[in-house]
N, C-alpha and C. Protein backbone atom coordinates (compact mmCIF):
# COMPACT_ATOMS: atom_id res chain seq x y z
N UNK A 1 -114.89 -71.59 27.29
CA UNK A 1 -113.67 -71.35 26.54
C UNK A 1 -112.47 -71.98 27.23
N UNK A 2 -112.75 -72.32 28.26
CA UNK A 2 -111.40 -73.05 29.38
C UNK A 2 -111.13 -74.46 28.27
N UNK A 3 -111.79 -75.00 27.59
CA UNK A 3 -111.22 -76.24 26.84
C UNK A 3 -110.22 -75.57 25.91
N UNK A 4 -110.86 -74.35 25.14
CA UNK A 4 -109.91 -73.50 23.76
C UNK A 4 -108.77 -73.28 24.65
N UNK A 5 -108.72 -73.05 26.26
CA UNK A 5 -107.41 -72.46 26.35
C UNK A 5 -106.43 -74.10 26.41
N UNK A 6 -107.06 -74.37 27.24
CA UNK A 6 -106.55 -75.99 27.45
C UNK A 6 -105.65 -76.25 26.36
N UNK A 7 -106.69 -76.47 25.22
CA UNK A 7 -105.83 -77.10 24.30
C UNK A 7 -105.11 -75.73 23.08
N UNK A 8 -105.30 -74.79 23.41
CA UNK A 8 -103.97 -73.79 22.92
C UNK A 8 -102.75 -74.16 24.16
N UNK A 9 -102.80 -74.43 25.31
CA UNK A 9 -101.86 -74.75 25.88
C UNK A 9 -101.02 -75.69 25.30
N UNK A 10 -102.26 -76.87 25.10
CA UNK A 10 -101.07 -78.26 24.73
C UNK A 10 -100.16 -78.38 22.90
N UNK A 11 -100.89 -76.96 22.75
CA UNK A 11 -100.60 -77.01 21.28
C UNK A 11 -101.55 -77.61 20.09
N UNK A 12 -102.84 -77.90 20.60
CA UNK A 12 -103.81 -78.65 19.91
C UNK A 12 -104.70 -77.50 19.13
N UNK A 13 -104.15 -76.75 18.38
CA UNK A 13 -105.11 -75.65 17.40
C UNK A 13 -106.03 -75.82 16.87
N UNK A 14 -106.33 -77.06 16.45
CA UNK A 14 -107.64 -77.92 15.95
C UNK A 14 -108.62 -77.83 16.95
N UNK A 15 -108.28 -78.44 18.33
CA UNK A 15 -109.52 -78.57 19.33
C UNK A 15 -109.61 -77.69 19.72
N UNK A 16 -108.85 -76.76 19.84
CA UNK A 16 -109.04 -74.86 20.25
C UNK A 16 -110.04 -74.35 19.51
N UNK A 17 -109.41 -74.31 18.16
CA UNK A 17 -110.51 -73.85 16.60
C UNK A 17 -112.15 -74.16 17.15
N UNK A 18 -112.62 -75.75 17.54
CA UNK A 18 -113.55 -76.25 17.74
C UNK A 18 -114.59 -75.83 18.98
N UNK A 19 -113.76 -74.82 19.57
CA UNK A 19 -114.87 -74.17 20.54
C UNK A 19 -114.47 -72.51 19.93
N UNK A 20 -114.52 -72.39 18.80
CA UNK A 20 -114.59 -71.14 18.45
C UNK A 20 -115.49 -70.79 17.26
N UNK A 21 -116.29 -69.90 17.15
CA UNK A 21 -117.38 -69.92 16.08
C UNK A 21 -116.65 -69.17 14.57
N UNK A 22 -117.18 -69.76 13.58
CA UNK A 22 -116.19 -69.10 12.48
C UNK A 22 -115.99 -68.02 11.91
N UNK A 23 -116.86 -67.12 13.00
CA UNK A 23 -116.90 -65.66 12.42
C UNK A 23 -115.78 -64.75 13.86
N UNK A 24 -114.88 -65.24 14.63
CA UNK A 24 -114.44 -65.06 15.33
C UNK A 24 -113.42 -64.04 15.14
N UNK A 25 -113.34 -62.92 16.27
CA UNK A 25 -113.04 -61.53 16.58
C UNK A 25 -112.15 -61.79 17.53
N UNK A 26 -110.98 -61.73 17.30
CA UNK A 26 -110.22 -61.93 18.35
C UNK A 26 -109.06 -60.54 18.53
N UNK A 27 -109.07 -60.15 19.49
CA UNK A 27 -108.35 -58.82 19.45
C UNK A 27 -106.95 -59.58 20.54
N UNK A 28 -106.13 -58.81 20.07
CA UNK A 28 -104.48 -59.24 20.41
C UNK A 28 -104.38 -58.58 21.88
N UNK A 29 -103.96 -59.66 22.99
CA UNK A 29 -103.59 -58.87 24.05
C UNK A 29 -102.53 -58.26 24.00
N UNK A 30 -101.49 -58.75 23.33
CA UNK A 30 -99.87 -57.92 23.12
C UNK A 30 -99.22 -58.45 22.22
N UNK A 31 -98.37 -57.24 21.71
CA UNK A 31 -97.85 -57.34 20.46
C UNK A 31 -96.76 -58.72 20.68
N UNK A 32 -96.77 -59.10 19.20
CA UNK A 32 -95.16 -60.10 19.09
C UNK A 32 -94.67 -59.44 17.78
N UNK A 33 -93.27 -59.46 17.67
CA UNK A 33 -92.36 -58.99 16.75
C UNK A 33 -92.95 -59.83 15.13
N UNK A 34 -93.76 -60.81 15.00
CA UNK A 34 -93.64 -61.49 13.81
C UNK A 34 -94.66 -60.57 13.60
N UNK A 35 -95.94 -60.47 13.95
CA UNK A 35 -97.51 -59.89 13.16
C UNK A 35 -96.56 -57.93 12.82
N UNK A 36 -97.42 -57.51 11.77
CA UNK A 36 -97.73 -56.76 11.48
C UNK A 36 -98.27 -55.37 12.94
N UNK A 37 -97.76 -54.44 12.66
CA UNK A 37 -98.11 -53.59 13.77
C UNK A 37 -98.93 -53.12 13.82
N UNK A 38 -99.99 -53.05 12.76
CA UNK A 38 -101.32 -52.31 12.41
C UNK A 38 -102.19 -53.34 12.92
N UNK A 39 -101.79 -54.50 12.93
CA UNK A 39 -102.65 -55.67 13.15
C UNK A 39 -103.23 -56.13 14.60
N UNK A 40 -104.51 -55.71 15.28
CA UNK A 40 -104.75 -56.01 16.53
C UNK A 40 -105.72 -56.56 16.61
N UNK A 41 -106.66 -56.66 15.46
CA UNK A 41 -107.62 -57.90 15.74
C UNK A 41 -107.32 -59.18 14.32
N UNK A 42 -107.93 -60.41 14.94
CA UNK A 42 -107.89 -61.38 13.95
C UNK A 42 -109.03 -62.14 13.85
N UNK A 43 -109.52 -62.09 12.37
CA UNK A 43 -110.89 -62.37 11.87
C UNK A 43 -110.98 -63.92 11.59
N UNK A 44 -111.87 -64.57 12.05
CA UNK A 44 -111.92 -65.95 11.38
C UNK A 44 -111.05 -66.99 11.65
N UNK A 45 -111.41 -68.23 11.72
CA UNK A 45 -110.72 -69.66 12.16
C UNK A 45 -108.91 -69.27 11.64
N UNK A 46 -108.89 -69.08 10.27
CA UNK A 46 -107.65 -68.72 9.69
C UNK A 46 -106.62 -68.13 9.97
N UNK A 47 -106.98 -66.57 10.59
CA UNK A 47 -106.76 -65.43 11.30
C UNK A 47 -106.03 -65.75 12.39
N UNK A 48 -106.95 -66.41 13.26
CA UNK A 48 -106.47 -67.44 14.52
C UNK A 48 -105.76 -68.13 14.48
N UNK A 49 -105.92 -69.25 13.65
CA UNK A 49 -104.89 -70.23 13.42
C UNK A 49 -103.44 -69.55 13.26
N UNK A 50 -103.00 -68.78 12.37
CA UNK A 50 -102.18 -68.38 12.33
C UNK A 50 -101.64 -66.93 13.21
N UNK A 51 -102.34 -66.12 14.36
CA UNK A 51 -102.05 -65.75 15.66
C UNK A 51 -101.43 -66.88 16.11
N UNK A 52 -102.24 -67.71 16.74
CA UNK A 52 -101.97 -68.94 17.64
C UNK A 52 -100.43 -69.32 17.55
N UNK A 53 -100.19 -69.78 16.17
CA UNK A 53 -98.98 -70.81 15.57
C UNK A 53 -98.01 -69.36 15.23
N UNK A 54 -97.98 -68.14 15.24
CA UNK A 54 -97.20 -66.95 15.79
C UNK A 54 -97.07 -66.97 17.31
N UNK A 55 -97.81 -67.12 18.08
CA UNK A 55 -97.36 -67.47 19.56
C UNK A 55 -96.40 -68.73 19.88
N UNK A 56 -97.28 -69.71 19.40
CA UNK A 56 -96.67 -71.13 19.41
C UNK A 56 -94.93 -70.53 19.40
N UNK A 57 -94.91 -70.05 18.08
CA UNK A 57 -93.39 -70.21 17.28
C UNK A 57 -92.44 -69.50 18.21
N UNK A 58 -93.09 -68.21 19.44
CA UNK A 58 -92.09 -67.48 19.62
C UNK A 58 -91.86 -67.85 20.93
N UNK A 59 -92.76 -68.96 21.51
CA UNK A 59 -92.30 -69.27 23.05
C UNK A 59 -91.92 -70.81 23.27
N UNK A 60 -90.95 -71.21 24.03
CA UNK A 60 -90.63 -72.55 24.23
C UNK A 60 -91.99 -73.03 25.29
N UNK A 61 -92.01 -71.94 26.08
CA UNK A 61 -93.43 -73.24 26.57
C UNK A 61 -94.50 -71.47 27.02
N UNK A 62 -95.58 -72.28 27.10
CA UNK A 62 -96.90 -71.19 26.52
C UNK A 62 -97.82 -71.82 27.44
N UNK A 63 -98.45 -71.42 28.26
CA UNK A 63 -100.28 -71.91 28.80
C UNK A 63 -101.04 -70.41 29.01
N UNK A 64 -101.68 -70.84 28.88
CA UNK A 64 -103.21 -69.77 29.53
C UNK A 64 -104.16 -70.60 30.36
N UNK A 65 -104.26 -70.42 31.75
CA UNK A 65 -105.02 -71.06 32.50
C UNK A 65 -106.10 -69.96 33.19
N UNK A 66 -107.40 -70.99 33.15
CA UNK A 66 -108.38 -69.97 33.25
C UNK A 66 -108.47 -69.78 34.83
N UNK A 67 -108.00 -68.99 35.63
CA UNK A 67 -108.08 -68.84 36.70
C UNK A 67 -109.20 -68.32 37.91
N UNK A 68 -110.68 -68.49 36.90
CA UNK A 68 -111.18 -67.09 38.12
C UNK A 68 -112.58 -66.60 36.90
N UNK A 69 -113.81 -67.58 36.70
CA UNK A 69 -114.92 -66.94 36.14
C UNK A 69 -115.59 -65.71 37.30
N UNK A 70 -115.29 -64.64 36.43
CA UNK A 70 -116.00 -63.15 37.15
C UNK A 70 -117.34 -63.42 37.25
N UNK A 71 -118.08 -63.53 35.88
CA UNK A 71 -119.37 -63.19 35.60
C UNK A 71 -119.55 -64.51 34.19
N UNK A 72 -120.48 -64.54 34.19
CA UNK A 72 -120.86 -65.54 33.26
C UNK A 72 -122.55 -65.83 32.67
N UNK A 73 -122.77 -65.38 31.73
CA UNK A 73 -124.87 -65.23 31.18
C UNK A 73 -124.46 -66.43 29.90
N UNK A 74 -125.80 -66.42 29.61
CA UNK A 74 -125.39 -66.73 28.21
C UNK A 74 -124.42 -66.53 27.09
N UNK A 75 -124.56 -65.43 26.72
CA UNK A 75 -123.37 -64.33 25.59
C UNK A 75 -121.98 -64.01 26.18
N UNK A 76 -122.33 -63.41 27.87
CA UNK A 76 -121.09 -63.14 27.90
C UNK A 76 -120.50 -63.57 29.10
N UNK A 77 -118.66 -63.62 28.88
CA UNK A 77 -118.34 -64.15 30.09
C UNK A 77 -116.94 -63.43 30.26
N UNK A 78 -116.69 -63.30 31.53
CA UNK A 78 -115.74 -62.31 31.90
C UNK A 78 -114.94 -63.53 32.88
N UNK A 79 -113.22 -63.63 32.31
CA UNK A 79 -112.70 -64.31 33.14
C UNK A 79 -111.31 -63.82 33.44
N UNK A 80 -110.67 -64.15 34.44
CA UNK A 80 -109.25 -64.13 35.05
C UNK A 80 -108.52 -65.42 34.60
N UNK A 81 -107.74 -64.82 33.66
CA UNK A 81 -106.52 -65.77 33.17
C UNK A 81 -105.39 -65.73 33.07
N UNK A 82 -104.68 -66.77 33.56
CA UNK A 82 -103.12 -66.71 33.89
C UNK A 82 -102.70 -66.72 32.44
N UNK A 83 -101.59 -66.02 31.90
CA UNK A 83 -100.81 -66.29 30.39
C UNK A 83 -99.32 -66.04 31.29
N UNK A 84 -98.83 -67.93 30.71
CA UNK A 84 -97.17 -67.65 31.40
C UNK A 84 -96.43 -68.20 30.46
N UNK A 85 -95.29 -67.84 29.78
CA UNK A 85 -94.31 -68.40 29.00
C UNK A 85 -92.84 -68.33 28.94
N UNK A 86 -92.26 -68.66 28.34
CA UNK A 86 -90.49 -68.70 28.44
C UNK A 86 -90.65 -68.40 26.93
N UNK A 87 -89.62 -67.20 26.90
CA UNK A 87 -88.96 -66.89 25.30
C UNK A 87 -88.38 -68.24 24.82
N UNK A 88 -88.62 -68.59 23.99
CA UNK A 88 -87.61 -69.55 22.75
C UNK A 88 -86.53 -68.90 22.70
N UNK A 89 -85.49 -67.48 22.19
CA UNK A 89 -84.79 -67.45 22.15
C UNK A 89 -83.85 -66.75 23.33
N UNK A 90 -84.98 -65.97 24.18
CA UNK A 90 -84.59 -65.24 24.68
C UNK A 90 -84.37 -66.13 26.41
N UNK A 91 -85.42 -66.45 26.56
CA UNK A 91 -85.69 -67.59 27.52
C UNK A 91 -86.37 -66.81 28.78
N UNK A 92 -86.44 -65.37 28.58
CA UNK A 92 -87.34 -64.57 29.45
C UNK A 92 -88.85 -65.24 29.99
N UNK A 93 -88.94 -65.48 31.31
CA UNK A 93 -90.23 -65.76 31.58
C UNK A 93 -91.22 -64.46 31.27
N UNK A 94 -92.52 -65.14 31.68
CA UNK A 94 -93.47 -63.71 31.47
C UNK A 94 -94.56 -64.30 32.12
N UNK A 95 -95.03 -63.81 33.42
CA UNK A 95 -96.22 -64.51 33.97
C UNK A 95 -97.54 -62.72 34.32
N UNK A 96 -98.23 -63.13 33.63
CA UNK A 96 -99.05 -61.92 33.41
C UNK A 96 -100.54 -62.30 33.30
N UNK A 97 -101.35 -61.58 33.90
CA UNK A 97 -102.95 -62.18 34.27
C UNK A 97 -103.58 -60.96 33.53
N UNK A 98 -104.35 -61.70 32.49
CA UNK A 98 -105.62 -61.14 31.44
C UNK A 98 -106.52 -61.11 31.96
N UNK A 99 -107.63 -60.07 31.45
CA UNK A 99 -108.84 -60.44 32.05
C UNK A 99 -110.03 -60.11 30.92
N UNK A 100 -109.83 -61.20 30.47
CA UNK A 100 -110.86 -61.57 28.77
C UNK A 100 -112.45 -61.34 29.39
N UNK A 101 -112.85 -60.69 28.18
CA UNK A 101 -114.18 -60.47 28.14
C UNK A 101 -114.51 -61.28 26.72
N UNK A 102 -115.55 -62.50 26.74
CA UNK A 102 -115.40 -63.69 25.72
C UNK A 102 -117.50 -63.44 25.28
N UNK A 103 -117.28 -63.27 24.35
CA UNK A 103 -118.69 -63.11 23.83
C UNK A 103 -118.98 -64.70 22.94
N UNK A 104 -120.55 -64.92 23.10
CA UNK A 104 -120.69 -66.28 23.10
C UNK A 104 -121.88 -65.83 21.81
N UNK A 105 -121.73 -67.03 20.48
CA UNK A 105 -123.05 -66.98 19.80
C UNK A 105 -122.71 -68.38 19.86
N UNK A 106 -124.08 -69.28 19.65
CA UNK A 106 -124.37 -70.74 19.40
C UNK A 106 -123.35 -71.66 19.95
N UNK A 107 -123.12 -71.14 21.26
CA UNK A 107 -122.48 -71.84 22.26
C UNK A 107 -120.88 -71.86 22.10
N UNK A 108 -120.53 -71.17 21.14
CA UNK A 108 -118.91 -70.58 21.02
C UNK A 108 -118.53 -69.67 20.88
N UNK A 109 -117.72 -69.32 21.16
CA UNK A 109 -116.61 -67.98 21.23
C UNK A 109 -116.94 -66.85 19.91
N UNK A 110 -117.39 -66.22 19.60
CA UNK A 110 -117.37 -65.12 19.23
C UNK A 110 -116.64 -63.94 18.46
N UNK A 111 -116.43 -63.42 19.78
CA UNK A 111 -115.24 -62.27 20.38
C UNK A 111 -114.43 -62.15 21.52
N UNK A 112 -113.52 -61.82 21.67
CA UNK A 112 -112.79 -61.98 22.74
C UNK A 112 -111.50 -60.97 22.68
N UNK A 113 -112.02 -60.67 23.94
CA UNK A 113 -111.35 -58.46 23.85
C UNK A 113 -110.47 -59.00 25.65
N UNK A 114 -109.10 -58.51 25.27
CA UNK A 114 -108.44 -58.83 26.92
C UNK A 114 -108.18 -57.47 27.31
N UNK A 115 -108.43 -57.08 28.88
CA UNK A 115 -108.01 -56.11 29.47
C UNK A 115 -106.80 -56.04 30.78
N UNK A 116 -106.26 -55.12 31.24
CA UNK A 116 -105.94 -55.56 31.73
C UNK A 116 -106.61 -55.46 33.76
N UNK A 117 -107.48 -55.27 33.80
CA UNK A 117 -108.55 -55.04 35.24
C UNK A 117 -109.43 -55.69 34.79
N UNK A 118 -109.66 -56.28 36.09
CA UNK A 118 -111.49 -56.68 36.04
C UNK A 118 -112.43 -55.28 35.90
N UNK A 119 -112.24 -54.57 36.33
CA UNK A 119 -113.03 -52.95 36.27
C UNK A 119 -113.07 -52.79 34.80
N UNK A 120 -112.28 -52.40 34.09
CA UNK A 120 -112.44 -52.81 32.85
C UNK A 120 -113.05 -53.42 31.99
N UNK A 121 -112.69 -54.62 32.04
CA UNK A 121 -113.79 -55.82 31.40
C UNK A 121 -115.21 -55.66 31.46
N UNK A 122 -115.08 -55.16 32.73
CA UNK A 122 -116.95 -55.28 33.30
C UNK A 122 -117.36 -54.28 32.59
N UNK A 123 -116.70 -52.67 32.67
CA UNK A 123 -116.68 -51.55 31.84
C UNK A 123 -117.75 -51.92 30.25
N UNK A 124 -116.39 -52.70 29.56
CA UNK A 124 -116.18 -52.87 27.99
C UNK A 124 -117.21 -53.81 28.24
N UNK A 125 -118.04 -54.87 29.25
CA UNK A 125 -118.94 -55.42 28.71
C UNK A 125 -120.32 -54.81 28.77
N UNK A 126 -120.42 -53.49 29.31
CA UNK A 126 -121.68 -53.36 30.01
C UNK A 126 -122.42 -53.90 31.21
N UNK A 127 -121.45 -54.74 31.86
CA UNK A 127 -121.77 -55.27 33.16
C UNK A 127 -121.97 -54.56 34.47
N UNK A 128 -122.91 -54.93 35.47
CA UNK A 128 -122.22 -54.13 36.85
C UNK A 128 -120.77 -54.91 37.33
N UNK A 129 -119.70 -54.67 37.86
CA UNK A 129 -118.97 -54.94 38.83
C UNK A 129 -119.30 -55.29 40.10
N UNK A 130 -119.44 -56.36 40.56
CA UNK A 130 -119.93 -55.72 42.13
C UNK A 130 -119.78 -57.24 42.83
């Protein structure tokens, strides 16, 4: 998934989309003022696309860098990721470390649930920690 973040960094939603499978579960690490408040997961390429380009819109600059594979099988993979941005209007930085638990079918992305501990993640995946 380090390419999907890559290119959600550079703004490339297309090559992001392309390591994501089309039945994709994506649950919101934190709210933004545009989505809906009931709204914490997003279903499907579409879903995403338009999360994504709601992030895009509300930060002047945006990365997620994958910092730190925990655990990694086939299906599932547990990683440490940097998310840092500057408000667009506000201009507030925000440097804050996720720790995605990324479920894999036919070699793409899935689901993808962020916590904020590795203890956690490992928790929500059924993993040992150790």
């Amino acid at each position: 998934m380090r390419r999907g973040f890559e290119a959600f960094s550079r703004g490339d939603l297309d090559a992001g989309l392309a390591e994501i499978h089309p039945e994709i579960e994506w649950h919101l690490a934190f709210r933004l003022p545009d989505l809906p408040p009931e709204k914490t997961v997003f279903l499907g390429h579409d879903e995403v696309r338009d999360l994504w380009a709601a992030f895009r819109g509300v930060w002047d600059e945006l990365t997620l860098e994958g910092e730190e594979l925990l655990y990694d099988s086939d299906d599932v993979v547990i990683e440490r990721v940097r998310f840092r941005g500057r408000g667009g209007a506000s201009g507030i930085e925000v440097d804050r470390v996720i720790h995605y638990v990324q479920e894999m079918r036919d070699g793409k992305l899935v689901r993808i649930r962020p916590f904020d501990s590795a203890e956690e993640a490992f928790a929500a995946a059924g993993v040992e920690h150790g």
